[in-house]
C-alpha atoms as a PDB file:
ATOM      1  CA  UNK A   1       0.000   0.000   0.000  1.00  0.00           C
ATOM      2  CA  UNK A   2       1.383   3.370  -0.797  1.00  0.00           C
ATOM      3  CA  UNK A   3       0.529   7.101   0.398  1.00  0.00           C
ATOM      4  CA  UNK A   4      -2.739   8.414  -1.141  1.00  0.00           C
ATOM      5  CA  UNK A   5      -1.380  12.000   0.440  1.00  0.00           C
ATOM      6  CA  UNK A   6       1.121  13.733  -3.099  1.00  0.00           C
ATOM      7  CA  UNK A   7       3.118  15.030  -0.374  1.00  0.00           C
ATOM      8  CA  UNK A   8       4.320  11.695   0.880  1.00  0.00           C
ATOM      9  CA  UNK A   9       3.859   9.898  -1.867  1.00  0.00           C
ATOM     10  CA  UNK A  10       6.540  12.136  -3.706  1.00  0.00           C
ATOM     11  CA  UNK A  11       8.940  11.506  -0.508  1.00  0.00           C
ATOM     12  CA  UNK A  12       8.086   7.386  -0.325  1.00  0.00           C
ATOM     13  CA  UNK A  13       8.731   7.289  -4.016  1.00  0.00           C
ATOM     14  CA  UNK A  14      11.982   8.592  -3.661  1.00  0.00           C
ATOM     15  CA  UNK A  15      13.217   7.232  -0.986  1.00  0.00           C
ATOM     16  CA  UNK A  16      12.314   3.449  -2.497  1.00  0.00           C
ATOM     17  CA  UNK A  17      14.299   4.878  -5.723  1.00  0.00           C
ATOM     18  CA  UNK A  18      17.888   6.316  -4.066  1.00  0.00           C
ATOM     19  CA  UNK A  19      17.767   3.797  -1.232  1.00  0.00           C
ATOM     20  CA  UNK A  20      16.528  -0.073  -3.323  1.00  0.00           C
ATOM     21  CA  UNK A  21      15.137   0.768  -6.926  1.00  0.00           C
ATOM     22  CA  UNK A  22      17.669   1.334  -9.978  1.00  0.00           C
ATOM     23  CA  UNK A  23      14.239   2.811 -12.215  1.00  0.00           C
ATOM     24  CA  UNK A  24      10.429   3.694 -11.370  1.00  0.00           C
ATOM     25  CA  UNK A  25      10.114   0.691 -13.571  1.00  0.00           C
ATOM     26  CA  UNK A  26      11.703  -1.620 -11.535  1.00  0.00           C
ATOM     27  CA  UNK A  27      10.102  -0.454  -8.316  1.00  0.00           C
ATOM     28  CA  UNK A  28       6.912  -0.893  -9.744  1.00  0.00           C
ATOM     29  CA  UNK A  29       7.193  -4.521 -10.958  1.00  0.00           C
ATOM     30  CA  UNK A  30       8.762  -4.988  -7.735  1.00  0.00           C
ATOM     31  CA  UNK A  31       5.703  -3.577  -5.814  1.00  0.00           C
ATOM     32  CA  UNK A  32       2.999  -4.575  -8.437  1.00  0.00           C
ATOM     33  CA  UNK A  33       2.357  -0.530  -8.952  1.00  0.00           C
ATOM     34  CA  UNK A  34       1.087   1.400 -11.472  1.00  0.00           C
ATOM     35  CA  UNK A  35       3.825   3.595 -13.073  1.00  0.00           C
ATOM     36  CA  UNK A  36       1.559   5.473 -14.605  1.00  0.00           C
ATOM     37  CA  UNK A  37      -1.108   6.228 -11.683  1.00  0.00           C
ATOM     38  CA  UNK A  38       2.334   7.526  -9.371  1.00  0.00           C
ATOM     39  CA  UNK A  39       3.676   9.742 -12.135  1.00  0.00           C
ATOM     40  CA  UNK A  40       0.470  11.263 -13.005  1.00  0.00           C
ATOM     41  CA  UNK A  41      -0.282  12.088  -8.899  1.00  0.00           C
ATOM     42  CA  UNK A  42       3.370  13.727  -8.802  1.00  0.00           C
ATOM     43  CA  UNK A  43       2.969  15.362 -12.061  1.00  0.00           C
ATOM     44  CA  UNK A  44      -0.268  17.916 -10.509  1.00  0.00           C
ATOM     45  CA  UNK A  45       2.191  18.551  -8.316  1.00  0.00           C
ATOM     46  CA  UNK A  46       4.568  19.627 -11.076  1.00  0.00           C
ATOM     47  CA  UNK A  47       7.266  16.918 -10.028  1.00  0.00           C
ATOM     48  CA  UNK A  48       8.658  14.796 -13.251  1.00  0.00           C
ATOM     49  CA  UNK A  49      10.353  11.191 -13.366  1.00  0.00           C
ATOM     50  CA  UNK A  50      14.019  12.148 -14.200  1.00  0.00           C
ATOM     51  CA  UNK A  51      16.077   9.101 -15.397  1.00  0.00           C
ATOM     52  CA  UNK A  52      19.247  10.278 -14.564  1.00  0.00           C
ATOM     53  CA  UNK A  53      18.899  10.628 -11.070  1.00  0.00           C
ATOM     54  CA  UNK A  54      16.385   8.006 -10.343  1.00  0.00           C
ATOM     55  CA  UNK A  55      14.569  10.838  -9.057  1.00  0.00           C
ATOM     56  CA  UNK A  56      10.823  12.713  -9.218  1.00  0.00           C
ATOM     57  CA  UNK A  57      11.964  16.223  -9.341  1.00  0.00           C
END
């Protein structure tokens, strides 16, 4: 189960990716999680996947 509050979703998310996920992708096959459900909740918040640092910024 993950945070239905943006706000802690956005700091959940990346905490899972810097401290045990190498992509969003792999934390969601991990978690059975919809990639696209997280990203669109952080994106009204105007935060965006970056690949590079493994990070919603």
């Amino acid at each position: 189960m993950i945070p239905k509050d943006p706000v802690i979703l956005l700091s959940f998310v990346n905490l899972k990716l810097r401290d045990y996920y190498d992509s969003l992708e792999a934390m969601c096959e991990d978690m059975e999680l919809d990639s696209g459900e997280i990203t669109k909740k952080l994106e009204a918040m105007d935060y965006h996947y970056d690949k590079e640092k493994n990070q919603f910024v």
